[in-house]
Structures are given as C-alpha cells and as structure tokens.
PDB file of N, CA and C in Angstrom:
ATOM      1  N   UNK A   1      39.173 -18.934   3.379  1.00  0.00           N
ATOM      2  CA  UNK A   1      38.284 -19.255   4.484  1.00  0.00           C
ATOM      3  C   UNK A   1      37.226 -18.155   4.679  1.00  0.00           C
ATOM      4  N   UNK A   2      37.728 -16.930   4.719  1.00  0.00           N
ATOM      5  CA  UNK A   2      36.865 -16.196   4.610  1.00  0.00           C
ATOM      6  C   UNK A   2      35.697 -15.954   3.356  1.00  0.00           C
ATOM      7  N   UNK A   3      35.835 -16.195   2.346  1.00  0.00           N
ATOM      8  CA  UNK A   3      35.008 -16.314   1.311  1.00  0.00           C
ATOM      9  C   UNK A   3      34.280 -17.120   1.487  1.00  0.00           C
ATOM     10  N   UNK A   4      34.514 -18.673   2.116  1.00  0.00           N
ATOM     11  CA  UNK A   4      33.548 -19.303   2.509  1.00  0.00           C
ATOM     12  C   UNK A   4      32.450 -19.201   3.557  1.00  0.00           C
ATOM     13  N   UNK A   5      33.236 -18.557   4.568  1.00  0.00           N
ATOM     14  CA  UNK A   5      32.103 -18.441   5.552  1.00  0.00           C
ATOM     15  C   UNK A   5      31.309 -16.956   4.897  1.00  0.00           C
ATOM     16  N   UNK A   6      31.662 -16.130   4.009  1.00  0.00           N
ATOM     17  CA  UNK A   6      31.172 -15.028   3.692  1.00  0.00           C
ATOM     18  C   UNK A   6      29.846 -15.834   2.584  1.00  0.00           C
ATOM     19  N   UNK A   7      30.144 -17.155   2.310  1.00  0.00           N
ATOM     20  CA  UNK A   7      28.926 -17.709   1.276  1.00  0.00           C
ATOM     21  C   UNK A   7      28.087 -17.923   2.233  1.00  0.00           C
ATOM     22  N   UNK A   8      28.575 -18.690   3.221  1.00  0.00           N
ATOM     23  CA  UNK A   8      27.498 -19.699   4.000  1.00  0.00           C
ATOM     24  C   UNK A   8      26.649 -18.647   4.703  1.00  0.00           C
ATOM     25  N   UNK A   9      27.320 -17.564   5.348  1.00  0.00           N
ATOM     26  CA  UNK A   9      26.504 -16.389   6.211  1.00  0.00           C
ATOM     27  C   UNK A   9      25.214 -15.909   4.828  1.00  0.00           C
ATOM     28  N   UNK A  10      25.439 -15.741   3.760  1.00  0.00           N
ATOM     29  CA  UNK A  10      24.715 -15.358   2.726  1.00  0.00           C
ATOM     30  C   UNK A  10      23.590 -16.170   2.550  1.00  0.00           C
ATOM     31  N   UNK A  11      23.957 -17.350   2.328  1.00  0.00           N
ATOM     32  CA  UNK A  11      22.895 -19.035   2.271  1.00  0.00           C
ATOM     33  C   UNK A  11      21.961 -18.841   3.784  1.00  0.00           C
ATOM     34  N   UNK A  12      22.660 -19.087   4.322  1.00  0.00           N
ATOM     35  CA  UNK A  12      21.843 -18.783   5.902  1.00  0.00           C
ATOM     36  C   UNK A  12      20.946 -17.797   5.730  1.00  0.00           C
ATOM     37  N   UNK A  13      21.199 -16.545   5.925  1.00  0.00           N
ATOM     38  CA  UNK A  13      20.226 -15.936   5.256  1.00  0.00           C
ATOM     39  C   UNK A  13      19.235 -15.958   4.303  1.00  0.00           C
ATOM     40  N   UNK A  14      19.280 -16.159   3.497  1.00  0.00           N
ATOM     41  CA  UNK A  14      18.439 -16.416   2.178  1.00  0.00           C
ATOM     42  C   UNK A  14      17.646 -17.753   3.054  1.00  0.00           C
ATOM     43  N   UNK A  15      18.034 -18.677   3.348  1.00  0.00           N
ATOM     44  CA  UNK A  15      17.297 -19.733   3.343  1.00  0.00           C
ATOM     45  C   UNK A  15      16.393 -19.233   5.038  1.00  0.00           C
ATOM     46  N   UNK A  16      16.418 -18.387   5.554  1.00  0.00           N
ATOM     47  CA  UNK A  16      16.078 -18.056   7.080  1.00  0.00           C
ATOM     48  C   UNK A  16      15.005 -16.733   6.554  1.00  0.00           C
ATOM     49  N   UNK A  17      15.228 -15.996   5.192  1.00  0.00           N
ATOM     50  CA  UNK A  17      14.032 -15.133   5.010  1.00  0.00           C
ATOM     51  C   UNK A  17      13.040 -16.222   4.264  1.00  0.00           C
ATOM     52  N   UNK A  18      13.737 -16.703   3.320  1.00  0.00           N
ATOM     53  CA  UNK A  18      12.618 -17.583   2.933  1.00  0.00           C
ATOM     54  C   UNK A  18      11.842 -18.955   3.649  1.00  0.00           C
ATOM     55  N   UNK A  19      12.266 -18.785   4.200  1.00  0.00           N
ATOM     56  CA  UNK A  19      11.672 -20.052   5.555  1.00  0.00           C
ATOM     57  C   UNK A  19      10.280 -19.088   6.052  1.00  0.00           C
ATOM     58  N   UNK A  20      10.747 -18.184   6.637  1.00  0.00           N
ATOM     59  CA  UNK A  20      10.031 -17.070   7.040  1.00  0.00           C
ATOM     60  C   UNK A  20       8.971 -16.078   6.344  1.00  0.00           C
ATOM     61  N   UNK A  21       9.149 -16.170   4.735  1.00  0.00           N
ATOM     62  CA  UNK A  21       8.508 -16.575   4.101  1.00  0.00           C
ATOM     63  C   UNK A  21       7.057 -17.021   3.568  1.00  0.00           C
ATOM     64  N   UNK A  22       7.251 -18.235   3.524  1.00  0.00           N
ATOM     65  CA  UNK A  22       6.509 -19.580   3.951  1.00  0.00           C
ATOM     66  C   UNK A  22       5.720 -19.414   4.724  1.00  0.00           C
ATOM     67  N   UNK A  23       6.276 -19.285   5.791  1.00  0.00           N
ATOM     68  CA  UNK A  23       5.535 -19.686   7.170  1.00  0.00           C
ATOM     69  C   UNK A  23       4.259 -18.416   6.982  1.00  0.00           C
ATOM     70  N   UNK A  24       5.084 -17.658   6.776  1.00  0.00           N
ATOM     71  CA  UNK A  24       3.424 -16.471   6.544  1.00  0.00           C
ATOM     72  C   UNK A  24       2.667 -16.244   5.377  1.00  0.00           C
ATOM     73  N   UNK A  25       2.988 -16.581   4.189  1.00  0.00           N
ATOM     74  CA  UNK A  25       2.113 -17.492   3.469  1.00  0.00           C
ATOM     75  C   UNK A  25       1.326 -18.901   4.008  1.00  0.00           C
ATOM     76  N   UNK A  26       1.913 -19.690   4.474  1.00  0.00           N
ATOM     77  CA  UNK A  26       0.709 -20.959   4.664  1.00  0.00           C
ATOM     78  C   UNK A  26      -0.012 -20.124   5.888  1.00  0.00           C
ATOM     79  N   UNK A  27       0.117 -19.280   6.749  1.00  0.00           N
ATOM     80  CA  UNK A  27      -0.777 -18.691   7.264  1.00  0.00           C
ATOM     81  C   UNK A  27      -2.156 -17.947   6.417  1.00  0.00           C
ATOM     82  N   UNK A  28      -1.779 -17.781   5.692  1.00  0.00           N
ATOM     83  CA  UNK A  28      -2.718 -16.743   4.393  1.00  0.00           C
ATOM     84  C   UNK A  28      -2.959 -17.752   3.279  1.00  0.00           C
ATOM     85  N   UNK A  29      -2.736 -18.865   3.153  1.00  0.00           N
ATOM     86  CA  UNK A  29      -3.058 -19.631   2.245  1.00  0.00           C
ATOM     87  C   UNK A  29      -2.297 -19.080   1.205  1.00  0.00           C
ATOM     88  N   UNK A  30      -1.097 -18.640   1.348  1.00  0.00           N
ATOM     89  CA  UNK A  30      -0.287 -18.499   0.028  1.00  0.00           C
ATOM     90  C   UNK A  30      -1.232 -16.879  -0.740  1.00  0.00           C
ATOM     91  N   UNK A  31      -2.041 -16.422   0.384  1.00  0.00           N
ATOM     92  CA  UNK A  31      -2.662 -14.925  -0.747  1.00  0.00           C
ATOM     93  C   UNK A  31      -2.213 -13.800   0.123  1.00  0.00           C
ATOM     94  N   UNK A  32      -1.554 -12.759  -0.613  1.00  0.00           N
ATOM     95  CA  UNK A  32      -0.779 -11.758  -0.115  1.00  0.00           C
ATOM     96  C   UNK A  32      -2.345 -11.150   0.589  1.00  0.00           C
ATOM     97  N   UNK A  33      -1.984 -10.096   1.707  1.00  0.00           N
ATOM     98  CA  UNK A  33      -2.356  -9.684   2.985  1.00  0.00           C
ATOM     99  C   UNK A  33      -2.159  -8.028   3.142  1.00  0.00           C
ATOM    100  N   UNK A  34      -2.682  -7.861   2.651  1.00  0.00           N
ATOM    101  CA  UNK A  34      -2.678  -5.941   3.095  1.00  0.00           C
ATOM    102  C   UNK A  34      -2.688  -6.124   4.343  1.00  0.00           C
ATOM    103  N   UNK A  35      -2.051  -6.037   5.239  1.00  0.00           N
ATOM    104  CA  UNK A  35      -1.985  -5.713   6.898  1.00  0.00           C
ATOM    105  C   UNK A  35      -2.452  -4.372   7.407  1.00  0.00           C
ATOM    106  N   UNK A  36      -1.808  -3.485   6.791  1.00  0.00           N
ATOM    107  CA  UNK A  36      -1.868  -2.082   7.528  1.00  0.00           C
ATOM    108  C   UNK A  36      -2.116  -0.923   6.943  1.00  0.00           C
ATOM    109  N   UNK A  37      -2.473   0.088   7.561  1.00  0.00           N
ATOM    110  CA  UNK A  37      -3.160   1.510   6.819  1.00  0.00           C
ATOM    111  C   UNK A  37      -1.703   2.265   5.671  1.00  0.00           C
ATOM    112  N   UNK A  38      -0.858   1.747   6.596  1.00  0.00           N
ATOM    113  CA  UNK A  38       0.393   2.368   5.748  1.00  0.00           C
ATOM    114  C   UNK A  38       0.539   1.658   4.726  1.00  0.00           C
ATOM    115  N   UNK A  39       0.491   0.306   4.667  1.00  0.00           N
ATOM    116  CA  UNK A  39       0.518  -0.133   3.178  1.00  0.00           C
ATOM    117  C   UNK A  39      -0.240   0.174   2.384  1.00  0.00           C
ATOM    118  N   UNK A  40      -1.939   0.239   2.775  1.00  0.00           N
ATOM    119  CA  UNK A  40      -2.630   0.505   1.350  1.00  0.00           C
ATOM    120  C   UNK A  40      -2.721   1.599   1.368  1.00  0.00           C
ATOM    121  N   UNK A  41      -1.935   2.885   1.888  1.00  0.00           N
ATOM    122  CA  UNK A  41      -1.594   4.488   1.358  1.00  0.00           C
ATOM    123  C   UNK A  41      -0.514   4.067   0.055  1.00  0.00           C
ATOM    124  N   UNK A  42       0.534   3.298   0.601  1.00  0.00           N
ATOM    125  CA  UNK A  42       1.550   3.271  -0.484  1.00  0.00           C
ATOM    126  C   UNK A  42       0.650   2.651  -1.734  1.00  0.00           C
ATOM    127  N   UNK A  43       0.000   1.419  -1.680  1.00  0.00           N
ATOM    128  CA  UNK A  43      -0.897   1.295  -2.996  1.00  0.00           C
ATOM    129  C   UNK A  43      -1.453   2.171  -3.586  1.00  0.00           C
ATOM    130  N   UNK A  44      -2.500   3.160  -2.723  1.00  0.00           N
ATOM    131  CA  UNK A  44      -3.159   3.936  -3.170  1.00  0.00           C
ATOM    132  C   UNK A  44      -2.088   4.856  -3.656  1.00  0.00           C
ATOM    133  N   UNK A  45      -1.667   5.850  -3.538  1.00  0.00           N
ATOM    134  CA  UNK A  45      -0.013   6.255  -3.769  1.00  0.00           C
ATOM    135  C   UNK A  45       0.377   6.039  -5.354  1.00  0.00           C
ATOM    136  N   UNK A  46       0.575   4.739  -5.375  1.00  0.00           N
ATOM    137  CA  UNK A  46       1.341   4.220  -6.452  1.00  0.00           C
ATOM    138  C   UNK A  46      -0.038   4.419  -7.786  1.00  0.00           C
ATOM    139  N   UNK A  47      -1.304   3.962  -7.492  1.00  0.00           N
ATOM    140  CA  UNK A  47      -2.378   4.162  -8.433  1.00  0.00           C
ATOM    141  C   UNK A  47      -2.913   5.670  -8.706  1.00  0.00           C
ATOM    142  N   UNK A  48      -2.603   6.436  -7.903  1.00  0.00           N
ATOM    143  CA  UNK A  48      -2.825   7.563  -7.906  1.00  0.00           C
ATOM    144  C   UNK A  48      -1.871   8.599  -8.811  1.00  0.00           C
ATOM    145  N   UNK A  49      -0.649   8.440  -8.471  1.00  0.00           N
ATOM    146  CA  UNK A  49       0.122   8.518  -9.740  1.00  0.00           C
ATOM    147  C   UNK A  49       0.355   8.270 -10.761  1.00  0.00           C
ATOM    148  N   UNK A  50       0.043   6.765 -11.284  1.00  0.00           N
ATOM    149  CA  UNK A  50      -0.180   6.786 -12.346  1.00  0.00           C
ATOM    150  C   UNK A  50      -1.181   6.913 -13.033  1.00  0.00           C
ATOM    151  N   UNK A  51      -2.157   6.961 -12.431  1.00  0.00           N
ATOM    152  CA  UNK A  51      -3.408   7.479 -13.549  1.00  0.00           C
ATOM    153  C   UNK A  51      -3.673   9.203 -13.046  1.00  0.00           C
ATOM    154  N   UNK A  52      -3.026   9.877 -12.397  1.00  0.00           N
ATOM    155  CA  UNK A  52      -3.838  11.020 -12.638  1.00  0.00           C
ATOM    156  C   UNK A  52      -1.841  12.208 -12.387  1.00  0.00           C
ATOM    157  N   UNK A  53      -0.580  11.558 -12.479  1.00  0.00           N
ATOM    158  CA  UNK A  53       0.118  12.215 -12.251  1.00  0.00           C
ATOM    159  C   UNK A  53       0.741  12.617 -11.191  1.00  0.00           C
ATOM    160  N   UNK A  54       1.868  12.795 -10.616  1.00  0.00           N
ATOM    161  CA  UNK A  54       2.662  13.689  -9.589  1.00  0.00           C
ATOM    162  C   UNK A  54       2.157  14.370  -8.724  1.00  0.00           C
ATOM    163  N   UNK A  55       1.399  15.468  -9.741  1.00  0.00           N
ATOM    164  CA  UNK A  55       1.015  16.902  -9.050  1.00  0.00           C
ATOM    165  C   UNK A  55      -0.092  16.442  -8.390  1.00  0.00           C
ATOM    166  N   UNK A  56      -0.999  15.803  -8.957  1.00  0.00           N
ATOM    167  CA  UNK A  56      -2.281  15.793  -8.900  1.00  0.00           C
ATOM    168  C   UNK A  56      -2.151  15.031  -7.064  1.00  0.00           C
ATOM    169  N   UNK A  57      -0.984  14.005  -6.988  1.00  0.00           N
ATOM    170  CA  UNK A  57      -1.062  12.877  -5.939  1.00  0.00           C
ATOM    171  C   UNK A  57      -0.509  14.103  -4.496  1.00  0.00           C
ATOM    172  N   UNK A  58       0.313  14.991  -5.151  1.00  0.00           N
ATOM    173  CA  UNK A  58       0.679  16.059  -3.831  1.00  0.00           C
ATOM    174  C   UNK A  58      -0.143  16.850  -3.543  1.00  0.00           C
ATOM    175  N   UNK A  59      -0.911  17.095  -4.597  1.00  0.00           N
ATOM    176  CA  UNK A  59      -2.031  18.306  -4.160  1.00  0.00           C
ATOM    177  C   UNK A  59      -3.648  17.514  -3.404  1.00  0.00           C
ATOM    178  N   UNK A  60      -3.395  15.948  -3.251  1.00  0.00           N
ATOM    179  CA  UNK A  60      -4.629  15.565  -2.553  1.00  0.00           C
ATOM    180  C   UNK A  60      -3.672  14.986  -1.818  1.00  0.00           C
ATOM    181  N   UNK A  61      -2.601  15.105  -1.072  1.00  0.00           N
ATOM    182  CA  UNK A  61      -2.230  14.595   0.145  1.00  0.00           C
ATOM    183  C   UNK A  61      -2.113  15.331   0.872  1.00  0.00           C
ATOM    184  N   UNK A  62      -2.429  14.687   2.432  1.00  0.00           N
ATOM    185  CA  UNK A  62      -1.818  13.778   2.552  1.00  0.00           C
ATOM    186  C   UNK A  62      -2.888  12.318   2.604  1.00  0.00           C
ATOM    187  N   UNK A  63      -2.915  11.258   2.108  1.00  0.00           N
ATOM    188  CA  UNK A  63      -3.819  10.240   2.325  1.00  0.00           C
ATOM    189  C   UNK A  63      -3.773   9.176   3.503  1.00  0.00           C
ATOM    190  N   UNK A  64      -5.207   9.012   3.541  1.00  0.00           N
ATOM    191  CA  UNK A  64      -5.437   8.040   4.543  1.00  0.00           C
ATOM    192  C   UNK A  64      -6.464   7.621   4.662  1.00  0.00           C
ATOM    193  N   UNK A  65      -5.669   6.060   5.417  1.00  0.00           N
ATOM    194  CA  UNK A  65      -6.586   4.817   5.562  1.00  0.00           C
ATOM    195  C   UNK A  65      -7.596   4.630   6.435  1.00  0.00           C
ATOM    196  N   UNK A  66      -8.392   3.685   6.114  1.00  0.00           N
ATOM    197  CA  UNK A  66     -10.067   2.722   6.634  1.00  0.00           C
ATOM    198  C   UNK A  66      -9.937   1.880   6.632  1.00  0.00           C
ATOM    199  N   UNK A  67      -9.918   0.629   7.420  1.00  0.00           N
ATOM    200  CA  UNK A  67     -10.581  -0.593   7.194  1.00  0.00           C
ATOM    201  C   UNK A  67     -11.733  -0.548   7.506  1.00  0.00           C
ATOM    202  N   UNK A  68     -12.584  -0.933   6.208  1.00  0.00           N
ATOM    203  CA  UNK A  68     -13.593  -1.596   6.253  1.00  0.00           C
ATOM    204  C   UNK A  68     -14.163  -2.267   5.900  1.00  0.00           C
ATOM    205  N   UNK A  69     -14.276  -3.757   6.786  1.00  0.00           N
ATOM    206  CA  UNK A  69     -14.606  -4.788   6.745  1.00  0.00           C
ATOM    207  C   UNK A  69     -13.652  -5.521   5.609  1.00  0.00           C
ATOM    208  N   UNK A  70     -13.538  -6.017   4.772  1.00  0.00           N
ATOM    209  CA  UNK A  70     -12.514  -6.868   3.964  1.00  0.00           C
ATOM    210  C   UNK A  70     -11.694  -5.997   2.757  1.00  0.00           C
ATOM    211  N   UNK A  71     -12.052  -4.497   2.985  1.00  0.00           N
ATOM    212  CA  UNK A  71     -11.101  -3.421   2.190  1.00  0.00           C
ATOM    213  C   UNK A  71     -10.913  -2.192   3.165  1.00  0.00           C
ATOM    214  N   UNK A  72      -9.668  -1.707   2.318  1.00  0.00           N
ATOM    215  CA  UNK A  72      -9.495  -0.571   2.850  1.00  0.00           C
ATOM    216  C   UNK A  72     -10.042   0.428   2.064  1.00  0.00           C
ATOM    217  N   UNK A  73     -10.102   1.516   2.522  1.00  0.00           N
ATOM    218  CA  UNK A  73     -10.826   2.964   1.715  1.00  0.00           C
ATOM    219  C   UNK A  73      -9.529   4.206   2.345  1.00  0.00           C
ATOM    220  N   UNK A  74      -9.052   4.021   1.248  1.00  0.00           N
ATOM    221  CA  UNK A  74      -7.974   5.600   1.248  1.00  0.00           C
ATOM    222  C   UNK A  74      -8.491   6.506   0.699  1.00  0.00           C
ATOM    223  N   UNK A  75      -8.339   7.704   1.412  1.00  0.00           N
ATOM    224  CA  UNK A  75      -8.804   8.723   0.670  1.00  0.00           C
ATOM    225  C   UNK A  75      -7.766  10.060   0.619  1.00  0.00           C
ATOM    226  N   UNK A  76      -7.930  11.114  -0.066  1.00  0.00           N
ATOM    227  CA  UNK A  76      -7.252  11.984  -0.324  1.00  0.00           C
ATOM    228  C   UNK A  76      -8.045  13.347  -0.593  1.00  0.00           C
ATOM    229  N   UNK A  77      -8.051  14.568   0.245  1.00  0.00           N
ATOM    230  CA  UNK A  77      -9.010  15.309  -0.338  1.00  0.00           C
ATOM    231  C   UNK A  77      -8.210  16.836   0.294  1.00  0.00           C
ATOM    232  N   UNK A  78      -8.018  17.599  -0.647  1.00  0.00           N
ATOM    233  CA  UNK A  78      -7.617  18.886  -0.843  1.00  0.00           C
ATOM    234  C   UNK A  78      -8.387  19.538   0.314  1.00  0.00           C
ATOM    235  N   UNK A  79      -9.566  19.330   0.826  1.00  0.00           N
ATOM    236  CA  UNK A  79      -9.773  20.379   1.776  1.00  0.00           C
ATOM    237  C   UNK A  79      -9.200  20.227   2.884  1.00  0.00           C
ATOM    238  N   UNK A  80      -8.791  19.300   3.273  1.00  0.00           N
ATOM    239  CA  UNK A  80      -7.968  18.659   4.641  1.00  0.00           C
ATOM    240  C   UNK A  80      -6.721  19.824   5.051  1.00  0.00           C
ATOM    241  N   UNK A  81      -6.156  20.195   3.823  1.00  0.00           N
ATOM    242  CA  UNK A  81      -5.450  21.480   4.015  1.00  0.00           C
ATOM    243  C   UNK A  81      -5.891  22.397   3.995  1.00  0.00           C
ATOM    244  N   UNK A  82      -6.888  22.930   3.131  1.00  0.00           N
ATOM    245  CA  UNK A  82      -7.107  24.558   3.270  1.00  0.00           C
ATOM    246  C   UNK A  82      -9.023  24.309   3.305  1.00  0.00           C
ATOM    247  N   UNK A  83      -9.175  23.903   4.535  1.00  0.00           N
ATOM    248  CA  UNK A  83     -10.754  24.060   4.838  1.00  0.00           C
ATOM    249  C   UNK A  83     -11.135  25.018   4.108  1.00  0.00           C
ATOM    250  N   UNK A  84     -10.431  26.767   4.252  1.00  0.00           N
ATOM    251  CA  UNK A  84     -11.636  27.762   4.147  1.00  0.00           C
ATOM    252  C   UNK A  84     -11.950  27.540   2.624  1.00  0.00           C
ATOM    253  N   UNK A  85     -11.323  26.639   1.704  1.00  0.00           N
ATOM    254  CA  UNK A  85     -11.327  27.062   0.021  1.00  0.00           C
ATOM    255  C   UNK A  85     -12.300  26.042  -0.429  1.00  0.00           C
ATOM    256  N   UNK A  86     -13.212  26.250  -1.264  1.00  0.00           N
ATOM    257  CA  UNK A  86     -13.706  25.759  -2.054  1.00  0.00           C
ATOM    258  C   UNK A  86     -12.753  24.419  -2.308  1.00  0.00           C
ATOM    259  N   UNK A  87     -14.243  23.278  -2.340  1.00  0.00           N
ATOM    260  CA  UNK A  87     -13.699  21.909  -2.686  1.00  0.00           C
ATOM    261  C   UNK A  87     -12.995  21.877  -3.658  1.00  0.00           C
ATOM    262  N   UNK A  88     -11.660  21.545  -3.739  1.00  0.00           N
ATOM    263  CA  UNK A  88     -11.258  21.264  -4.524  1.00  0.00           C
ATOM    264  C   UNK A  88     -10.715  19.752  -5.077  1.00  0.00           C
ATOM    265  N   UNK A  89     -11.451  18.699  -4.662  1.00  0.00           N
ATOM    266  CA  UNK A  89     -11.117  17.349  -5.226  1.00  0.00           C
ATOM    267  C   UNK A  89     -11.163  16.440  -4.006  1.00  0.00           C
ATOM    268  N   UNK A  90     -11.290  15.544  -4.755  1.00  0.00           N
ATOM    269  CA  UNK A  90     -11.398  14.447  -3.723  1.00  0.00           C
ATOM    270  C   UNK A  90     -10.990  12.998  -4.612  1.00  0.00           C
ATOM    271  N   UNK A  91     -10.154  11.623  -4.161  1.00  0.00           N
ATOM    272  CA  UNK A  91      -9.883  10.957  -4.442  1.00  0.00           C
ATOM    273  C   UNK A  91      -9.831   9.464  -3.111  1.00  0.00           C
ATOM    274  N   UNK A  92     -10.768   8.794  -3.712  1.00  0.00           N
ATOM    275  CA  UNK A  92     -11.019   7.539  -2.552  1.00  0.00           C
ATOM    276  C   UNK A  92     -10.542   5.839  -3.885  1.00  0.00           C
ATOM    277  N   UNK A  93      -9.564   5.516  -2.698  1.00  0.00           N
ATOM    278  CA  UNK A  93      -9.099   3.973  -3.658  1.00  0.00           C
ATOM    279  C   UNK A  93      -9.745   3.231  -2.477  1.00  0.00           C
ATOM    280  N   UNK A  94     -10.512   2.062  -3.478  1.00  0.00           N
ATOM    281  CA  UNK A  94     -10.809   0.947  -2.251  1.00  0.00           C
ATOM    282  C   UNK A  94      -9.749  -0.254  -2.593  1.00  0.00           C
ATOM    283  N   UNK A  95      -9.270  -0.934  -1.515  1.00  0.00           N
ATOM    284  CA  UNK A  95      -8.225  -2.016  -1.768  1.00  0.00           C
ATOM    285  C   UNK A  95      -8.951  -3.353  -1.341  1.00  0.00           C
ATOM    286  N   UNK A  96      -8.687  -4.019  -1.522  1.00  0.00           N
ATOM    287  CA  UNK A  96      -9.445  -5.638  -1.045  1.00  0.00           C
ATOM    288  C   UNK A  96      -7.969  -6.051  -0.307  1.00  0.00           C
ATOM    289  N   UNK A  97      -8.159  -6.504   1.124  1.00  0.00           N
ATOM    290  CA  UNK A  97      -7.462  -6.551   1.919  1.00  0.00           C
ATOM    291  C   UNK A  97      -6.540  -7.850   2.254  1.00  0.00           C
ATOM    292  N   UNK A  98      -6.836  -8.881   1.107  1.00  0.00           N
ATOM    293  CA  UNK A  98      -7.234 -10.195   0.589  1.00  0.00           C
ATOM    294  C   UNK A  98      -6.172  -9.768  -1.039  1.00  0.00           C
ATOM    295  N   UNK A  99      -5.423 -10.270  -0.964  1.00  0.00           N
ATOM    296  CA  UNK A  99      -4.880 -10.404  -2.503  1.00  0.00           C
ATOM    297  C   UNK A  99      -4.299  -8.483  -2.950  1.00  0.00           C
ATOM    298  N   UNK A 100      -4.555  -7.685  -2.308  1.00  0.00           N
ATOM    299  CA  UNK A 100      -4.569  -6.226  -2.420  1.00  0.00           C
ATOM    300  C   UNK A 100      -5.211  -5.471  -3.692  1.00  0.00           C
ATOM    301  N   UNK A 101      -5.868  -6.369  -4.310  1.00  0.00           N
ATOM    302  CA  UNK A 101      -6.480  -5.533  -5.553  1.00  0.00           C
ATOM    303  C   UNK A 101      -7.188  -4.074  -5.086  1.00  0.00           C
ATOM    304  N   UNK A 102      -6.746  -3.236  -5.931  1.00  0.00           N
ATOM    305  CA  UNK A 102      -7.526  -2.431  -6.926  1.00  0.00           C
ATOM    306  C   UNK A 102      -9.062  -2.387  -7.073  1.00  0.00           C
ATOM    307  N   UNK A 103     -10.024  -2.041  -5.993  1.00  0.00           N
ATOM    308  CA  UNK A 103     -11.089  -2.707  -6.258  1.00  0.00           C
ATOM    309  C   UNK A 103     -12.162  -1.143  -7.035  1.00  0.00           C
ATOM    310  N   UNK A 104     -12.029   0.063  -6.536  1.00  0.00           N
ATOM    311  CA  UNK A 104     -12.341   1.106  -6.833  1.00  0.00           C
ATOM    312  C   UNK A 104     -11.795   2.017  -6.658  1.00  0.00           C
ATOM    313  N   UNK A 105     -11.905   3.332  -7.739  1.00  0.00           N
ATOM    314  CA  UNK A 105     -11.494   4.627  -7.675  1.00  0.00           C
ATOM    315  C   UNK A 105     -12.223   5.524  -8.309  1.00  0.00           C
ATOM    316  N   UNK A 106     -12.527   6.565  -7.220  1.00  0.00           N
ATOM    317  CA  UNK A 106     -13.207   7.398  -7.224  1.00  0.00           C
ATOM    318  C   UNK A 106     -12.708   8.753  -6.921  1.00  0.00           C
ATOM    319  N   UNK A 107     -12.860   9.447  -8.191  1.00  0.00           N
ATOM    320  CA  UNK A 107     -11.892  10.177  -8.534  1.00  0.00           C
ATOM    321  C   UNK A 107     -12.796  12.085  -8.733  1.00  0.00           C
ATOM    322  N   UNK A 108     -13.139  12.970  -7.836  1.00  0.00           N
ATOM    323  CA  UNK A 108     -13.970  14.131  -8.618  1.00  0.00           C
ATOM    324  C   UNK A 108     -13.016  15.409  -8.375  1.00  0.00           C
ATOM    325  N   UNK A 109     -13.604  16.303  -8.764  1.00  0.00           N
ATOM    326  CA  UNK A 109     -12.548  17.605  -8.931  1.00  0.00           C
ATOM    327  C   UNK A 109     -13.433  18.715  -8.334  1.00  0.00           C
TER     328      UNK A 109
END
C-alpha cells in the first residue's frame, strides 16, 4: 500500500509541474522568457566561461544586469573592484530576452 500511494504522490507531482508548465508556456507562446537580472548573469556566467575561462570570469566579477528594451546587457568590468588601477577589462553579453539567445559579446582587455 505504501508503494502505491508512494507512485501516485510521484504522478501527482509530475503531472502538477507539468501542468504548470504549460500554462506558462502558452503564456509566452511556447518561447522561453529571460525574466530576471539574475538569470541572464547566470547566462552570461555560463558564456563567459567558456569562451574566455574560470579565471578570466572571477577576475571580471562580479556581473550585472540591464534591461534594455527586448535584451539584457550584462556586464563585467575589473574596475568595479579596484577603481584606483588601471583598466583592466571589460566584458558586456547582450541576451535577447525572447528565446535567451546570445545576441553579443564584447569582450576588451
């Protein structure tokens, strides 16, 4: 008995996230939704590491978000910590806020 109700509590679930789901897709027409500044840091984040490395993503954080107008603009820039030093880099991802692409990166040292 218990195994069963331990399925059905499982099914319930599953069928109550994916209901839920749905419902916020046909809100969006089924196209994923960058919502918030914290998500497109984690994008930016994730692109930032892999094209330029680890080090490179700790030494221009901490990053942060913009909306503007139908993208976001993250940026990342080494002087944010040590004003008095010579620029040392700067890194801006634009996200399309709409589907979350990758739309630019702009990358100087």
């Amino acid at each position: 008995m218990r195994i069963f109700f331990a399925g059905f509590l499982f099914v319930a679930i599953g069928l109550g996230t994916a209901s839920a789901w749905r419902a916020r897709a046909a809100e969006n027409d089924g196209v994923f939704v960058v919502r918030d500044a914290e998500t497109a840091v984690l994008f930016a984040e994730a692109v930032i590491q892999q094209e330029y490395g680890n080090d490179e993503l700790k030494r221009l954080s901490p990053l942060s978000a913009t909306k503007k107008g139908d993208k976001w603009v993250v940026r990342g820039d080494i002087d944010q910590r040590h004003p008095r030093k010579t620029r040392g880099g700067i890194v801006e991802v634009e996200i399309a806020v709409e589907g979350g692409t990758i739309l630019k990166i702009r990358y100087d040292i």
